[in-house]
Protein backbone atom coordinates (compact mmCIF):
# COMPACT_ATOMS: atom_id res chain seq x y z
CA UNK A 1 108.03 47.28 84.48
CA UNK A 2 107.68 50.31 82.49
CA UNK A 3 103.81 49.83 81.94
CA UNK A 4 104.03 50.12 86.00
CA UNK A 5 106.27 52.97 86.23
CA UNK A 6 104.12 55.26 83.54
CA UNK A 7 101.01 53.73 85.22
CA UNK A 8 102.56 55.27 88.65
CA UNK A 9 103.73 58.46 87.18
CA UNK A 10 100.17 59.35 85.37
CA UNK A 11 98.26 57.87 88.60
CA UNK A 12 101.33 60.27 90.39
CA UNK A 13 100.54 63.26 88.19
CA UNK A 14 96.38 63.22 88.85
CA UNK A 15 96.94 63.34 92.28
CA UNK A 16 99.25 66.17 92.32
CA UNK A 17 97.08 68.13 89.88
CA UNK A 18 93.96 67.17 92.36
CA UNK A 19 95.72 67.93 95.22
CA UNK A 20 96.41 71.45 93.21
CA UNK A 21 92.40 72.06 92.06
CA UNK A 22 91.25 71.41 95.85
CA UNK A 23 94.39 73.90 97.24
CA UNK A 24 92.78 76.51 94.95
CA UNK A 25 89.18 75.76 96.28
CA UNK A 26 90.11 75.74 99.76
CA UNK A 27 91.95 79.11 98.95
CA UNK A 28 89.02 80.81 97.28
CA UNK A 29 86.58 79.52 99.44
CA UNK A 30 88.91 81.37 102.48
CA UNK A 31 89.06 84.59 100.54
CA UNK A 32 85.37 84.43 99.81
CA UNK A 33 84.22 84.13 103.16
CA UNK A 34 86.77 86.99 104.48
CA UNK A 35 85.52 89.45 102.05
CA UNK A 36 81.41 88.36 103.10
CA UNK A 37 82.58 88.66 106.75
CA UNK A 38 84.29 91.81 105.85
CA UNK A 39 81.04 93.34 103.94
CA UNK A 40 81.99 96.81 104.14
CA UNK A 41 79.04 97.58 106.80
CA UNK A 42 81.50 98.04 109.67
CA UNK A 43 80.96 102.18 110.34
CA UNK A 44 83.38 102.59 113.20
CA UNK A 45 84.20 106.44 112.99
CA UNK A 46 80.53 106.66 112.89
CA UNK A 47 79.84 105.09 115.85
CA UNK A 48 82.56 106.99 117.52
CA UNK A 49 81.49 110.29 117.13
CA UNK A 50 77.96 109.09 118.19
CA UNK A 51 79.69 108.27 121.54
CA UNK A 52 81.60 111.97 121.57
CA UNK A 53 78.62 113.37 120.54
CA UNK A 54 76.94 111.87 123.47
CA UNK A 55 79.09 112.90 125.82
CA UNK A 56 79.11 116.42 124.54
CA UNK A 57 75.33 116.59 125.21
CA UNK A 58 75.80 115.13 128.68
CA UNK A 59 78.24 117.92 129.66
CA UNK A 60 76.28 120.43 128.25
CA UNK A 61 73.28 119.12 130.29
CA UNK A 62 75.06 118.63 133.79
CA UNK A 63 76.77 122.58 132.39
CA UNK A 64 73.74 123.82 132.34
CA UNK A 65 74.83 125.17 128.89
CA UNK A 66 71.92 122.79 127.20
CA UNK A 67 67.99 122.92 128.50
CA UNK A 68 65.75 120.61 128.22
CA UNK A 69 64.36 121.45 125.52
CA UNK A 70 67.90 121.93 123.78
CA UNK A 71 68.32 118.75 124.85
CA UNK A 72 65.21 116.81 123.78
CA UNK A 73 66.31 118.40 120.03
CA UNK A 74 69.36 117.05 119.72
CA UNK A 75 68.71 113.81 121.04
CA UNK A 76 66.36 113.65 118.53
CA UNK A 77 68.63 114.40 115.85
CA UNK A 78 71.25 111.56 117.12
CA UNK A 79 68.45 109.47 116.79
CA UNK A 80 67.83 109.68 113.49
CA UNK A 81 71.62 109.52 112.86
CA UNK A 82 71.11 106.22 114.15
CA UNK A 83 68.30 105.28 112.50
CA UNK A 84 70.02 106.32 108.99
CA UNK A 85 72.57 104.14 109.98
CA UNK A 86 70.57 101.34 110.24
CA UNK A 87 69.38 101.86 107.28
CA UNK A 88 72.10 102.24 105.29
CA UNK A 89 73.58 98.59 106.94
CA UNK A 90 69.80 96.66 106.59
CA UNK A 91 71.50 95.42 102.33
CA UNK A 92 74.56 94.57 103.83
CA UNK A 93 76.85 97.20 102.53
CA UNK A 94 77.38 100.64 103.19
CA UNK A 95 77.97 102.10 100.31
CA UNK A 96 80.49 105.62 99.82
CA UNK A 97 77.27 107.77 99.34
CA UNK A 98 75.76 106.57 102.62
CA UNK A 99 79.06 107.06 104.33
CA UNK A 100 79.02 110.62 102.55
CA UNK A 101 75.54 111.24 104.09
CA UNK A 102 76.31 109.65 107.30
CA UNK A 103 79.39 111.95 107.80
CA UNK A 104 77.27 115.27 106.59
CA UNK A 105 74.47 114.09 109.08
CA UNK A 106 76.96 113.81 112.17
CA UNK A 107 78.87 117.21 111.02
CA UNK A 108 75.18 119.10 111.21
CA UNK A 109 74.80 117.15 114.67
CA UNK A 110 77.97 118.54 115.80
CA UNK A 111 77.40 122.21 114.75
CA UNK A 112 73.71 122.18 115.91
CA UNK A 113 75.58 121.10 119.48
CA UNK A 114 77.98 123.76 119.78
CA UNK A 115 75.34 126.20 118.80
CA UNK A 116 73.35 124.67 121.56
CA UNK A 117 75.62 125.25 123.86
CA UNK A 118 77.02 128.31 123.20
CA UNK A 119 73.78 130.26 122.70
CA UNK A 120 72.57 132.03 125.58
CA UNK A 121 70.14 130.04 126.75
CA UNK A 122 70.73 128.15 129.91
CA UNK A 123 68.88 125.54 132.40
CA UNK A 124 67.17 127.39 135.36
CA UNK A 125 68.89 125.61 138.56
């Protein structure tokens, strides 16, 4: 009987310790594929401000404040701000730096706009 019993409890204590080792797995493997979902390319505030910035040019355009020519400029510049971002997410990660750059790039686009539009230049009409 007791050959049975210790039999039961080492057959009892594999399968707890198993049941432990594939817990763990599961657990890691979960946490793993968060953090590769989650691989730091996400650049919300960038894209943000690439949709104020937008708008910003569209006012200035139906304004008046921003001619064509104005206008061709700095929708050149926004595309390059895309571009760059593109870039930066093609290995998967931006890194600090490129969010650094990203956010100096935008900033220049947002002066260059206001100086656009507040210059006195405006569309003929």
């Amino acid at each position: 009987m007791t050959l049975i019993r210790s039999l039961s409890y080492i057959h009892l204590k594999n399968y707890m310790r198993m049941k432990r080792i594939i817990f763990a797995s599961a657990f890691i493997a979960c946490m793993a594929i968060s953090y590769i979902s989650n691989a730091q390319t996400a650049t919300p505030r960038v894209t943000q401000r690439q949709v104020n910035q937008q708008k910003r040019i569209a006012n200035g355009v139906k304004s008046g404040e921003l001619t064509a020519r104005e206008t061709k400029h700095l929708e050149t510049r926004e595309a390059k701000l895309q571009q760059n971002k593109k870039e930066a997410k093609a290995d998967g990660v931006v890194t600090n730096q490129e969010r650094r750059q990203l956010k100096r790039e935008e900033n220049r686009n947002s002066r260059a706009i206001k100086r656009q539009k507040h210059d006195a230049q405006q569309q003929q009409r």
